[in-house]
Structures are given as C-alpha cells and as structure tokens.
PDB file of N, CA and C in Angstrom:
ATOM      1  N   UNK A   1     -38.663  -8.362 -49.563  1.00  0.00           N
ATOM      2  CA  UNK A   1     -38.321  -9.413 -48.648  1.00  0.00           C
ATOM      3  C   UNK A   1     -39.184  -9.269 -47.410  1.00  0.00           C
ATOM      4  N   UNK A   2     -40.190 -10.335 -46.888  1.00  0.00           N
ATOM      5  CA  UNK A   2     -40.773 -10.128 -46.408  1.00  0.00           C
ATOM      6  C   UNK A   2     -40.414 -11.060 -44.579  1.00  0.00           C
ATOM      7  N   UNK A   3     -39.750  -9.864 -44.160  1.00  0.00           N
ATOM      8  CA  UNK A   3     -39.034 -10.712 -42.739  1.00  0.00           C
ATOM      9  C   UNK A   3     -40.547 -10.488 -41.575  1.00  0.00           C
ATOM     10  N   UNK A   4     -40.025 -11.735 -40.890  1.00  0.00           N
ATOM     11  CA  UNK A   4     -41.069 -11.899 -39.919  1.00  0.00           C
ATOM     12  C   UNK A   4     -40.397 -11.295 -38.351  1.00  0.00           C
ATOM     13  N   UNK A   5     -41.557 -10.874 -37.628  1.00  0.00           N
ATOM     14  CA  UNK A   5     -41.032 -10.091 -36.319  1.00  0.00           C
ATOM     15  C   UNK A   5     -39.604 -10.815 -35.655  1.00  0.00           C
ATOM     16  N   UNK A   6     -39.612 -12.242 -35.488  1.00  0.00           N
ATOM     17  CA  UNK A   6     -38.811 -13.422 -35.474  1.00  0.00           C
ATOM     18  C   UNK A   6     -37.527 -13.067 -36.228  1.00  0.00           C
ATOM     19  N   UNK A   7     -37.384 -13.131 -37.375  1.00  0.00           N
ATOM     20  CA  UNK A   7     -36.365 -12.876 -37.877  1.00  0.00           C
ATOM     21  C   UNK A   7     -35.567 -12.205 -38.059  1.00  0.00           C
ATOM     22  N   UNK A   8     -36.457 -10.503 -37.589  1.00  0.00           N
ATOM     23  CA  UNK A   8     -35.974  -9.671 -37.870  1.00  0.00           C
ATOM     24  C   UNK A   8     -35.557  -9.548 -35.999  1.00  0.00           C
ATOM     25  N   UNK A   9     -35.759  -9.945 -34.842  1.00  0.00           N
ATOM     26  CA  UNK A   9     -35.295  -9.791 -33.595  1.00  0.00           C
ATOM     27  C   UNK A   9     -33.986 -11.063 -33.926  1.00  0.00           C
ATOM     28  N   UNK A  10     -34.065 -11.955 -34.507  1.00  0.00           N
ATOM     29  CA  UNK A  10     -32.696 -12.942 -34.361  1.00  0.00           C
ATOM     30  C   UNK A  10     -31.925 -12.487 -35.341  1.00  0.00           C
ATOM     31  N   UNK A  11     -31.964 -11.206 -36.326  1.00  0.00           N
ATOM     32  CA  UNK A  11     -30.811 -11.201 -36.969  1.00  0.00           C
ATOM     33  C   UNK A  11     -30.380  -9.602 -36.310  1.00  0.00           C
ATOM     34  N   UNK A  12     -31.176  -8.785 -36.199  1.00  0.00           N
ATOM     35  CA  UNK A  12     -30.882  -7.178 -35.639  1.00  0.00           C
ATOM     36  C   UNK A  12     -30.267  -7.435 -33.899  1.00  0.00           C
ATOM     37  N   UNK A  13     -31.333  -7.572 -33.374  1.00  0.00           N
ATOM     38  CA  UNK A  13     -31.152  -7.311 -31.717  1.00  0.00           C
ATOM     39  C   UNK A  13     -30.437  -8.378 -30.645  1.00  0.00           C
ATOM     40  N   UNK A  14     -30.564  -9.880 -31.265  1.00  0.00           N
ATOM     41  CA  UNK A  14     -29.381 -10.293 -30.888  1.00  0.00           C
ATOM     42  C   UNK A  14     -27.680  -9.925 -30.975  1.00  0.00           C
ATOM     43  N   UNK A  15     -27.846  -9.521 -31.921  1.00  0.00           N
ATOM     44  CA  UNK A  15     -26.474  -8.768 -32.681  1.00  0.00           C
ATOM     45  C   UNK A  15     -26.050  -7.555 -31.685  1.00  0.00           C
ATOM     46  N   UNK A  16     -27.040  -6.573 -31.547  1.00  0.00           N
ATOM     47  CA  UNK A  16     -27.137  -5.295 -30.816  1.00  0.00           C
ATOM     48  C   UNK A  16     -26.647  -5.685 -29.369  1.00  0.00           C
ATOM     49  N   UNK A  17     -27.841  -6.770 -29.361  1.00  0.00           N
ATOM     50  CA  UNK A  17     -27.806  -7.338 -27.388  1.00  0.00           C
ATOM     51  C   UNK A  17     -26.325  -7.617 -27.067  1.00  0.00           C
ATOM     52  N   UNK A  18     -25.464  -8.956 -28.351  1.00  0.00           N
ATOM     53  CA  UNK A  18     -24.376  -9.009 -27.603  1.00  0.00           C
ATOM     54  C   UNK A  18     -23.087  -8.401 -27.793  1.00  0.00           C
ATOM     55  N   UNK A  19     -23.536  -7.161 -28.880  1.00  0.00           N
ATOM     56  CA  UNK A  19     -22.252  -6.159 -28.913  1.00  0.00           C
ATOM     57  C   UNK A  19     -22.494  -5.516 -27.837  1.00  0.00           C
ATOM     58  N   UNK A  20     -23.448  -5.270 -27.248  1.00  0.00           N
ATOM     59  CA  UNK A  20     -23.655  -4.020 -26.265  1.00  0.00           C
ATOM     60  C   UNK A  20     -23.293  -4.542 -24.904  1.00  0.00           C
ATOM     61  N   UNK A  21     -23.277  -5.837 -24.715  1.00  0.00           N
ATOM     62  CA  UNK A  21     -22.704  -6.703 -24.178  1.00  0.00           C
ATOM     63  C   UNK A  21     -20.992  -6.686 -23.932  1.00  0.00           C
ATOM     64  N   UNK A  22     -21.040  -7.029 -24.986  1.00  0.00           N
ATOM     65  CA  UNK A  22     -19.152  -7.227 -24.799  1.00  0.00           C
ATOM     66  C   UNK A  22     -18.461  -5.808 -24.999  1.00  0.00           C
ATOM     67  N   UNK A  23     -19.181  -4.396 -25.448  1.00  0.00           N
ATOM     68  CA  UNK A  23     -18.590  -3.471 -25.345  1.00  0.00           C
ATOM     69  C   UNK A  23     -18.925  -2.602 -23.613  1.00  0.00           C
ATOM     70  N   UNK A  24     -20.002  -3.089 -23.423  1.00  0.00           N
ATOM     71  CA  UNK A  24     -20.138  -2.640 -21.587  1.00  0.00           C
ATOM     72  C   UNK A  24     -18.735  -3.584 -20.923  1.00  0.00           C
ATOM     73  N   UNK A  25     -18.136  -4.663 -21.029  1.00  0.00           N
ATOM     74  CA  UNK A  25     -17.236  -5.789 -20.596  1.00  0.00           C
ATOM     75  C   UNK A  25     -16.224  -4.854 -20.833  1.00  0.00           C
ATOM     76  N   UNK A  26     -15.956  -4.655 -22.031  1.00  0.00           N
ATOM     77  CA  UNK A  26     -14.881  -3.637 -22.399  1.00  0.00           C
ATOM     78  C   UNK A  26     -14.333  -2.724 -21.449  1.00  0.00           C
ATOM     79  N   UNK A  27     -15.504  -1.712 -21.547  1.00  0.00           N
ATOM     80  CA  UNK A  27     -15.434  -0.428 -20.444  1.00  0.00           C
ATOM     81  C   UNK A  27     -15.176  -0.554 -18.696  1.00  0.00           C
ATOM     82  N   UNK A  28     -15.803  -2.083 -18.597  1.00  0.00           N
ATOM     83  CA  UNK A  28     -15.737  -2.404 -17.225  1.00  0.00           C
ATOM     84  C   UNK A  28     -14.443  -2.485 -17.153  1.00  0.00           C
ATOM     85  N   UNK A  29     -13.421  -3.544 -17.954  1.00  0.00           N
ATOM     86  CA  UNK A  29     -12.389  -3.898 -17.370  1.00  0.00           C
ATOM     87  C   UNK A  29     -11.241  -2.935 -17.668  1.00  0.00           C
ATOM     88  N   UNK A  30     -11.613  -1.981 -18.628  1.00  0.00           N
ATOM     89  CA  UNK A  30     -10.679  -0.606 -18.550  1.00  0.00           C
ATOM     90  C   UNK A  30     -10.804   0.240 -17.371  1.00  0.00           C
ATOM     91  N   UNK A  31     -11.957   0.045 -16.877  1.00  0.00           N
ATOM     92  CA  UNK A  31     -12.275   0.984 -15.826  1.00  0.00           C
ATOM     93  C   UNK A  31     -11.429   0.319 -14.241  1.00  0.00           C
ATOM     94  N   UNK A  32     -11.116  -1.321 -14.513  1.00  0.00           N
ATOM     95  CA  UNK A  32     -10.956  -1.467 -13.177  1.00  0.00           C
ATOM     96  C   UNK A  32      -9.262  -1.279 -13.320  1.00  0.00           C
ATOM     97  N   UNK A  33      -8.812  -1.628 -14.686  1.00  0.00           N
ATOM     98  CA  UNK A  33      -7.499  -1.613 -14.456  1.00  0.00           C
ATOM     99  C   UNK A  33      -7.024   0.049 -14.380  1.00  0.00           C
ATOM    100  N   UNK A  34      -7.570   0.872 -14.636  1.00  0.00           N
ATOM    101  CA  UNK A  34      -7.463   2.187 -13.916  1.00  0.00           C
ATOM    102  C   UNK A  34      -7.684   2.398 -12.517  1.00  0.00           C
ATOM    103  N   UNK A  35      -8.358   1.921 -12.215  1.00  0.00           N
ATOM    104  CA  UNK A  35      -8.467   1.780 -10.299  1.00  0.00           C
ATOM    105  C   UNK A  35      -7.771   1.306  -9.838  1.00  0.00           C
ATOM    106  N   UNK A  36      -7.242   0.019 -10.199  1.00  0.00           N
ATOM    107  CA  UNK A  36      -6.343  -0.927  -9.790  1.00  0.00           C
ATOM    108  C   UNK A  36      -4.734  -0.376  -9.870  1.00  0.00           C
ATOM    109  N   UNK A  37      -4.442   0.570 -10.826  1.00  0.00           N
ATOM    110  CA  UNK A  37      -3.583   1.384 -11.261  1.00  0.00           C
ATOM    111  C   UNK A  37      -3.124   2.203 -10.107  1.00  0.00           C
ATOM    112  N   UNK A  38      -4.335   3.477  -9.863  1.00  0.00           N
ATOM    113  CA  UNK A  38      -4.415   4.005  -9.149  1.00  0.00           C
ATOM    114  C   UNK A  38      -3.755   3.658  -7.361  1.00  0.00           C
ATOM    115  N   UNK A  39      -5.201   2.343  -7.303  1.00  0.00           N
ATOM    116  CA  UNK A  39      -4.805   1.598  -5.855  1.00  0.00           C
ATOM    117  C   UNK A  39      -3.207   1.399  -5.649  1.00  0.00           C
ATOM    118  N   UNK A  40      -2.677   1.025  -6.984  1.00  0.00           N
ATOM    119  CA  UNK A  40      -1.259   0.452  -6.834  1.00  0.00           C
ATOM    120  C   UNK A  40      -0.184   1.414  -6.475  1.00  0.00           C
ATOM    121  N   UNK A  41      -0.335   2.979  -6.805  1.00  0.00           N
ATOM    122  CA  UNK A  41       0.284   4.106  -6.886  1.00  0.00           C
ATOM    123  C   UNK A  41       0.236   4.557  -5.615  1.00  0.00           C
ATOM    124  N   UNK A  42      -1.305   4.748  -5.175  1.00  0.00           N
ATOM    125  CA  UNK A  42      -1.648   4.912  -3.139  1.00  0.00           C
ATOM    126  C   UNK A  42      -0.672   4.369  -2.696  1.00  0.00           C
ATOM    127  N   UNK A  43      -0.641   2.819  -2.709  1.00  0.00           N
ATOM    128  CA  UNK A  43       0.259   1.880  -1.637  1.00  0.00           C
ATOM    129  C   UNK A  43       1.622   2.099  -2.130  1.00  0.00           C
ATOM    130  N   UNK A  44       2.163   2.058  -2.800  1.00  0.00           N
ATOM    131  CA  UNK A  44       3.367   2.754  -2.907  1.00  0.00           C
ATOM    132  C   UNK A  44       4.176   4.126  -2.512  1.00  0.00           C
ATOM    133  N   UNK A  45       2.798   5.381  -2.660  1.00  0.00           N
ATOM    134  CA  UNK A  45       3.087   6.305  -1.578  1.00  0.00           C
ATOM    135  C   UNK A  45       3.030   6.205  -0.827  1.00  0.00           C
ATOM    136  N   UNK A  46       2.111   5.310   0.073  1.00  0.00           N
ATOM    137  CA  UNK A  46       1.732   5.316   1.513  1.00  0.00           C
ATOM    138  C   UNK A  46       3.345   4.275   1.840  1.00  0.00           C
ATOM    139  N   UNK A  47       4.038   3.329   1.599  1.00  0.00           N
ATOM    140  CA  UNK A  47       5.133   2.302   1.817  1.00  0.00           C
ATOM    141  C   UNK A  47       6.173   3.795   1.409  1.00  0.00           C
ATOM    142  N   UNK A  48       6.380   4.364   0.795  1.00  0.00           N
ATOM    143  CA  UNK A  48       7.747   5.187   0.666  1.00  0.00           C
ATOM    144  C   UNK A  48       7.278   6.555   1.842  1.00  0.00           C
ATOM    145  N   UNK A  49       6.601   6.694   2.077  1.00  0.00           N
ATOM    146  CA  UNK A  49       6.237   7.613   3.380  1.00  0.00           C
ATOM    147  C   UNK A  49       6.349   6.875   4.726  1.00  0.00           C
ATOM    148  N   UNK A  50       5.929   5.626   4.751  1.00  0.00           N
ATOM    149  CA  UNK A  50       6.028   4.892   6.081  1.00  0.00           C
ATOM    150  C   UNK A  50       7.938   4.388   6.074  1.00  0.00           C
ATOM    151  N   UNK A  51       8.121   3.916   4.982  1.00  0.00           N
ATOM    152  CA  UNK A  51       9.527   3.780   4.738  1.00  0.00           C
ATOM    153  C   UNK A  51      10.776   5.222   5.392  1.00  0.00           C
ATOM    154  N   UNK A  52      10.041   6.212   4.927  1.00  0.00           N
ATOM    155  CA  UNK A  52      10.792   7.436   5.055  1.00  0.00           C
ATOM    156  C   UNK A  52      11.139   7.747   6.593  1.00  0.00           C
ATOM    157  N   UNK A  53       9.966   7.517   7.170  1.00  0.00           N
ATOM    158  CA  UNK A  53       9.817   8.107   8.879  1.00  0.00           C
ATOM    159  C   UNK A  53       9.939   7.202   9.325  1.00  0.00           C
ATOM    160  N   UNK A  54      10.161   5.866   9.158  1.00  0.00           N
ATOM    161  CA  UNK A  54      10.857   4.469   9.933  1.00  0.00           C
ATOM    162  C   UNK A  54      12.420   4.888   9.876  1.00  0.00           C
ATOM    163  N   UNK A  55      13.023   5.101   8.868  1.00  0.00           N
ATOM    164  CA  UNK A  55      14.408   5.952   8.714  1.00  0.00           C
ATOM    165  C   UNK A  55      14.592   6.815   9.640  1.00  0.00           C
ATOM    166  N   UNK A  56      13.667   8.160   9.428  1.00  0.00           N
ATOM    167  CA  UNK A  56      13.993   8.984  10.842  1.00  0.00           C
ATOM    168  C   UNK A  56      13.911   8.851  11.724  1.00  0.00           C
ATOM    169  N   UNK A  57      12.595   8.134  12.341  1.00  0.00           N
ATOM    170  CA  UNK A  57      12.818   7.775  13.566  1.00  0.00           C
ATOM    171  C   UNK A  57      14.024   6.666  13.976  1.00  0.00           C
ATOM    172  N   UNK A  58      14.650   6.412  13.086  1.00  0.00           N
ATOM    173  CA  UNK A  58      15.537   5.200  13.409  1.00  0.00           C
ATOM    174  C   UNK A  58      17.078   6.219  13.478  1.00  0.00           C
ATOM    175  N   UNK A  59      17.108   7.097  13.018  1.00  0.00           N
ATOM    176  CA  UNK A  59      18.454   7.913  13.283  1.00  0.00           C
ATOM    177  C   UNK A  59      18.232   9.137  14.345  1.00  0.00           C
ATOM    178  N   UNK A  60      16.840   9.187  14.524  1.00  0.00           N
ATOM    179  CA  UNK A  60      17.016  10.203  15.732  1.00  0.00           C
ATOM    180  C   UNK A  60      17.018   9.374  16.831  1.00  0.00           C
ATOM    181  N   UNK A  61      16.389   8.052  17.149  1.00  0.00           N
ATOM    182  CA  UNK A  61      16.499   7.614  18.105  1.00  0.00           C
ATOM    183  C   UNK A  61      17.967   6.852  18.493  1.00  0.00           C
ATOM    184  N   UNK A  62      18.548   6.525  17.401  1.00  0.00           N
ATOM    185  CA  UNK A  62      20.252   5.886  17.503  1.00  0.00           C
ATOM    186  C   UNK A  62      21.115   6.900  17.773  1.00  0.00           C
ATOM    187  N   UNK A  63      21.074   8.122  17.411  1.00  0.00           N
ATOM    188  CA  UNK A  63      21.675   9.489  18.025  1.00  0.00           C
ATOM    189  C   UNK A  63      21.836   9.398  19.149  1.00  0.00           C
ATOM    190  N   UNK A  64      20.356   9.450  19.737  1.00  0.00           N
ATOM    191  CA  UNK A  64      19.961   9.626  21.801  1.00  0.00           C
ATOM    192  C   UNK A  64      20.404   8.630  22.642  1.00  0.00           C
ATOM    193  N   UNK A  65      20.797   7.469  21.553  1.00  0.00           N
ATOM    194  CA  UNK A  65      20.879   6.023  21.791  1.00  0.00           C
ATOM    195  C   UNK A  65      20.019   5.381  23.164  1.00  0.00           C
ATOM    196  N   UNK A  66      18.670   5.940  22.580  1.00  0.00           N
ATOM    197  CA  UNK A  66      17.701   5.533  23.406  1.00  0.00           C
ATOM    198  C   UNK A  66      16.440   5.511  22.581  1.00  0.00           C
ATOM    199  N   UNK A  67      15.704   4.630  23.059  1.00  0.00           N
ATOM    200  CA  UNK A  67      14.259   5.124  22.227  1.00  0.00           C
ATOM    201  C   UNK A  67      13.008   4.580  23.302  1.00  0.00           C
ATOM    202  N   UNK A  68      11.886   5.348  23.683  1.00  0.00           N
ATOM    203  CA  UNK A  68      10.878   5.357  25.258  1.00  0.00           C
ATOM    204  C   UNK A  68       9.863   4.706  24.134  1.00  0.00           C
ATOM    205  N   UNK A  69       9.331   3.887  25.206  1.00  0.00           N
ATOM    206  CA  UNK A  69       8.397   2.760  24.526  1.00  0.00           C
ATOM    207  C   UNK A  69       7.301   3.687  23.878  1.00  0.00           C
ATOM    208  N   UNK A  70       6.540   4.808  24.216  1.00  0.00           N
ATOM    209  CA  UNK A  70       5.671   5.147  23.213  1.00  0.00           C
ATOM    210  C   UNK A  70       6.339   5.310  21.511  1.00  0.00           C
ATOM    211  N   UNK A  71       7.396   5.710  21.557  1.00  0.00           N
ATOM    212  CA  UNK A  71       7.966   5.696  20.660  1.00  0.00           C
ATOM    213  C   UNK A  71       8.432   4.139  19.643  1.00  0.00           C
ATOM    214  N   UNK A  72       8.977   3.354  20.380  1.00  0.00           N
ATOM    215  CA  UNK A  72       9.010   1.877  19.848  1.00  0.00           C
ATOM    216  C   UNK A  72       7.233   1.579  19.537  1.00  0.00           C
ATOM    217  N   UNK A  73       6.270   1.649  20.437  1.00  0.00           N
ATOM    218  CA  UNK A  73       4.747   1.602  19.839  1.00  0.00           C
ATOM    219  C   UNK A  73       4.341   2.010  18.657  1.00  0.00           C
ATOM    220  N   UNK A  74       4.796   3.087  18.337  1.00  0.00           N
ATOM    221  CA  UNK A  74       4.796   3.901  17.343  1.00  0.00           C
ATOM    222  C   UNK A  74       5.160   3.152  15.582  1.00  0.00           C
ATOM    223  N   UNK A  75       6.775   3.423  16.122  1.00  0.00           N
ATOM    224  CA  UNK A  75       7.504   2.927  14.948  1.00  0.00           C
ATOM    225  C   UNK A  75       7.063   1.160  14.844  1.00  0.00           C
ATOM    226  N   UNK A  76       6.543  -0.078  15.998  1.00  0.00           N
ATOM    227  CA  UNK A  76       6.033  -0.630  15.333  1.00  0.00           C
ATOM    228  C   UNK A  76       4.771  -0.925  14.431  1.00  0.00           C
ATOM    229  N   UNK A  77       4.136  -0.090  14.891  1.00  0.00           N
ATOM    230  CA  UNK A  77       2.602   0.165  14.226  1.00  0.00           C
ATOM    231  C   UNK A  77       3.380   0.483  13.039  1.00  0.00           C
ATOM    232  N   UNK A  78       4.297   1.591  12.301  1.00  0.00           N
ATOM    233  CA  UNK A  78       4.420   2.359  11.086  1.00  0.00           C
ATOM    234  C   UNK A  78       4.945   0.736  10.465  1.00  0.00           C
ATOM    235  N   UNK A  79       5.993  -0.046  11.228  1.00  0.00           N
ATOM    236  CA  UNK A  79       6.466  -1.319  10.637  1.00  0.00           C
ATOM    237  C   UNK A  79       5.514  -2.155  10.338  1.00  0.00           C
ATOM    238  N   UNK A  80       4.306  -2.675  10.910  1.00  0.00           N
ATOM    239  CA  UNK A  80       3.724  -3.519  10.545  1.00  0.00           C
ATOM    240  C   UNK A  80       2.891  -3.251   9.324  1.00  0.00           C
ATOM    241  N   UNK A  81       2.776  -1.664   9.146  1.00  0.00           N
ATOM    242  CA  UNK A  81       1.822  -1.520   7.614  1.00  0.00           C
ATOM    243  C   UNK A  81       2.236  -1.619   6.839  1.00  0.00           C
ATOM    244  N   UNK A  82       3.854  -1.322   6.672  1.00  0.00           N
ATOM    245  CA  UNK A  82       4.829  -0.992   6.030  1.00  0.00           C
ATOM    246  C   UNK A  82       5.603  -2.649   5.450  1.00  0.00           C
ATOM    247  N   UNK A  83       5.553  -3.460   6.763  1.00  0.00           N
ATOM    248  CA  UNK A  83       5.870  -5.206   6.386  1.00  0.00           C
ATOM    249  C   UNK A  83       3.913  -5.623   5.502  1.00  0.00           C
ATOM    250  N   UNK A  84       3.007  -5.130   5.882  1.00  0.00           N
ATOM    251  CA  UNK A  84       1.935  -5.569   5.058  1.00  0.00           C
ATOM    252  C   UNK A  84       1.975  -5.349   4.051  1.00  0.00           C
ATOM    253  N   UNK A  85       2.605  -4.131   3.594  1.00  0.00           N
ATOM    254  CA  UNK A  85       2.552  -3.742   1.958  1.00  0.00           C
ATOM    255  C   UNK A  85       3.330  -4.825   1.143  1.00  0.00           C
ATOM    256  N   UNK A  86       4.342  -5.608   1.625  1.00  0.00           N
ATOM    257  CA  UNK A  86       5.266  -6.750   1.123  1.00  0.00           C
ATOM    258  C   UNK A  86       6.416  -6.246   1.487  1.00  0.00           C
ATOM    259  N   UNK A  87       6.773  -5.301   1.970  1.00  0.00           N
ATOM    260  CA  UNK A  87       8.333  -4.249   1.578  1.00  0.00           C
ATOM    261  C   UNK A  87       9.105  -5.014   3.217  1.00  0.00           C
ATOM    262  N   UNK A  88      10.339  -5.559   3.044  1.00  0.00           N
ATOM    263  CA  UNK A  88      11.246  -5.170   4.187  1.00  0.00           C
ATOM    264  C   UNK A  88      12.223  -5.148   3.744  1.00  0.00           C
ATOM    265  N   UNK A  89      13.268  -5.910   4.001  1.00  0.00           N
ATOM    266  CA  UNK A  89      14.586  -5.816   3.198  1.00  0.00           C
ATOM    267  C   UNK A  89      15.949  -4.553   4.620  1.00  0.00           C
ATOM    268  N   UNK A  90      16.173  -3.902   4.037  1.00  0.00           N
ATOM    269  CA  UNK A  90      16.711  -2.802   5.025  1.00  0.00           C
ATOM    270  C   UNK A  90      16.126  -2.432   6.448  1.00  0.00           C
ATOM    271  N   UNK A  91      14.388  -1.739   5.501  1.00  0.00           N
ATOM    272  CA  UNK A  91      14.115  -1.657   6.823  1.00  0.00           C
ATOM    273  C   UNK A  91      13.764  -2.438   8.205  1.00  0.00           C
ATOM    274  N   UNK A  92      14.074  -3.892   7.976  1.00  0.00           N
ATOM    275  CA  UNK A  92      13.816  -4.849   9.236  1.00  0.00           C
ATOM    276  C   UNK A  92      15.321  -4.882  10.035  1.00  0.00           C
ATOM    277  N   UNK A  93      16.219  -4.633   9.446  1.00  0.00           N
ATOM    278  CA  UNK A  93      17.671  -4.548  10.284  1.00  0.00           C
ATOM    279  C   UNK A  93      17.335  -2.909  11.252  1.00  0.00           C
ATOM    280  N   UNK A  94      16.564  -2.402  10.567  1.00  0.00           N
ATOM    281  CA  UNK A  94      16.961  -0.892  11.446  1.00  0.00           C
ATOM    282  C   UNK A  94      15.360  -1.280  12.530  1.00  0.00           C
ATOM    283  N   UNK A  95      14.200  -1.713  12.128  1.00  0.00           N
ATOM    284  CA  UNK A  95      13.497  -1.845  12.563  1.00  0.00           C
ATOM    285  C   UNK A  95      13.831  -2.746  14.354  1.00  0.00           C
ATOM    286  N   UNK A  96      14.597  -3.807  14.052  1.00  0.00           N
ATOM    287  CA  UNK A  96      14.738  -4.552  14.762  1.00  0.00           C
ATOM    288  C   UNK A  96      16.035  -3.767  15.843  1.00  0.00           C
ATOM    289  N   UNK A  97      16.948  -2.964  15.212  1.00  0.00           N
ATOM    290  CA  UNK A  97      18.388  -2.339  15.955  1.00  0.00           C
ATOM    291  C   UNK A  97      17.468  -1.440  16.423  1.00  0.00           C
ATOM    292  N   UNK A  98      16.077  -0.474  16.561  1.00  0.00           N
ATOM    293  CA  UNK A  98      15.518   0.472  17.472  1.00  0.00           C
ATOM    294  C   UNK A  98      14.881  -0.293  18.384  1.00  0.00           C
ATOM    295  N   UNK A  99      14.380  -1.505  17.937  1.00  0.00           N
ATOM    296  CA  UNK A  99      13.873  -2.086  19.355  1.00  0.00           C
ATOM    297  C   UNK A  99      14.839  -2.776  20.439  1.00  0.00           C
ATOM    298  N   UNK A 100      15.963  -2.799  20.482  1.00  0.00           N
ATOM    299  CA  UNK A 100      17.276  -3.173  20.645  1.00  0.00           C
ATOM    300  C   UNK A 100      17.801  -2.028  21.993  1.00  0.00           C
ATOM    301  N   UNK A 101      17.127  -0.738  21.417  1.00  0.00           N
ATOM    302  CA  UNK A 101      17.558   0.114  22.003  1.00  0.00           C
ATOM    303  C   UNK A 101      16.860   0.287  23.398  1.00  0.00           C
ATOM    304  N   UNK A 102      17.688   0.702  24.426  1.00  0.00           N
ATOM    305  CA  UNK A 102      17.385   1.059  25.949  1.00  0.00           C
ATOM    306  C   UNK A 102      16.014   2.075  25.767  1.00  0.00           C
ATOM    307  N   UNK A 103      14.977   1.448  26.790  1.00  0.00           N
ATOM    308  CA  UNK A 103      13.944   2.466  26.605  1.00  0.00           C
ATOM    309  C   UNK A 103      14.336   3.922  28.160  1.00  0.00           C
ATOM    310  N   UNK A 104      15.003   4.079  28.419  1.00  0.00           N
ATOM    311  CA  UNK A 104      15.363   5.070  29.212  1.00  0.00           C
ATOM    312  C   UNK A 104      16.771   5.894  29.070  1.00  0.00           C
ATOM    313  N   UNK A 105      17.102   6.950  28.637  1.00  0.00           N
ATOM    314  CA  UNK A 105      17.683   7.953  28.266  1.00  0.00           C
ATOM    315  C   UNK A 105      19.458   7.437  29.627  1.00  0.00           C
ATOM    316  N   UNK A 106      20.107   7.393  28.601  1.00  0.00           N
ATOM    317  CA  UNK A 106      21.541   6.723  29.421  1.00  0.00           C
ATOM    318  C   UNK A 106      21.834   7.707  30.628  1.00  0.00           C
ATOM    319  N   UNK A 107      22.344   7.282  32.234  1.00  0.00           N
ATOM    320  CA  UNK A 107      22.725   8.197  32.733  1.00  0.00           C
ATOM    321  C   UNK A 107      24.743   8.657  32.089  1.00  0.00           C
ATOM    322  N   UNK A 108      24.644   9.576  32.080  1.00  0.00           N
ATOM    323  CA  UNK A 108      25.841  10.484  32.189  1.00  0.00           C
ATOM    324  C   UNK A 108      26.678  10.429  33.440  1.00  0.00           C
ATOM    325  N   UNK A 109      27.790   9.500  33.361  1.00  0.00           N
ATOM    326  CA  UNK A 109      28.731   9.583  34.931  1.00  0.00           C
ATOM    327  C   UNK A 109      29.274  10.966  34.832  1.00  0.00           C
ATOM    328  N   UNK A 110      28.987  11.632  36.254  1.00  0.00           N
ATOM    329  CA  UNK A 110      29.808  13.258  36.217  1.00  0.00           C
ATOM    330  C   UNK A 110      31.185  12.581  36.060  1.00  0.00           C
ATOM    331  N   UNK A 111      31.975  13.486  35.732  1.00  0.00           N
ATOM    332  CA  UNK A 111      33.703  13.667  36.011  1.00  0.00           C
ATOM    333  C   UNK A 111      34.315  13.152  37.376  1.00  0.00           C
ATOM    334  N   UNK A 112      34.695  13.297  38.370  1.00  0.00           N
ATOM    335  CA  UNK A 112      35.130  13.942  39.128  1.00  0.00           C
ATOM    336  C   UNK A 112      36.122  14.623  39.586  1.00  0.00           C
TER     337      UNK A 112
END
C-alpha cells in the first residue's frame, strides 16, 4: 500500500494532534478542580478561625461590658472578611451587640 506523505499526516498525526489535545484538556481541568478544591478548604479555615475569635472577642468583651475602639477596629476588620467569605447568620447579632458596647470601662459607684 503505497500511502502518500499526505495521507499518511491526515490519518496518523491528526489523530495524535487531537488526542494529545483533549488529553492535555483532561489534565488541565483535573488540575484546576484540585486547586479549586484546595482554595475552597483555605477559605473555610480562614472563616472558622475568623468565626472563632469574633466569638472570643465577643465574650471577653461582654464580660468587661465594655469594648475600647481599637478593639471594635479590630473585630470589625475580622467581620468584614469573615461577612466576605458569605458566612453571617449568628455572628452578625454578636457582631453588632459588641459594637453596642460602651467604649470606656464602666465607673464603679464606691459604697458609702
């Protein structure tokens, strides 16, 4: 059988070209949904860590029943990354009851 250079590139290397093709496609999109995986796992630690210390700071400061504005600065910065991730629910009732709170430490009436 006598194939011509022609024939033998449109029946071999097209073939080659677009398996090698759709198996690089393959690998790509396994590769992103592993990243994407990954990414998804980060923001979820990073939201249950910002979640966690919005809590504490929200019961140590309701204790003192005070909370000093560097501190409200604070806990809203941790809130706003924490409302970016999508998450509020609970934490916007406690979020909102620390900013609520007196920024200067209550005076104590002596006895007399």
């Amino acid at each position: 059988m006598g194939w011509s250079m022609d024939e033998w590139i449109k029946e071999y290397w097209i073939k080659t070209l677009f398996g090698g093709i759709i198996s690089a496609f393959g690998a790509l999109t396994i590769w992103i949904k592993k990243k994407f995986k990954r990414s998804e796992a980060v923001e979820k630690g990073v939201q249950a860590l910002l979640r966690n210390e919005i809590i504490k700071e929200y019961n140590h400061w309701l204790e003192k029943e005070y909370c000093p504005i560097y501190a409200k600065d604070n806990i809203k910065n941790m809130y706003t990354q924490y409302h970016g991730l999508g998450q509020n629910g609970v934490i916007d009732k406690l979020y909102e009851e620390i900013l609520d709170l007196p920024t200067e430490k209550p005076k104590i009436e002596k006895e007399r």
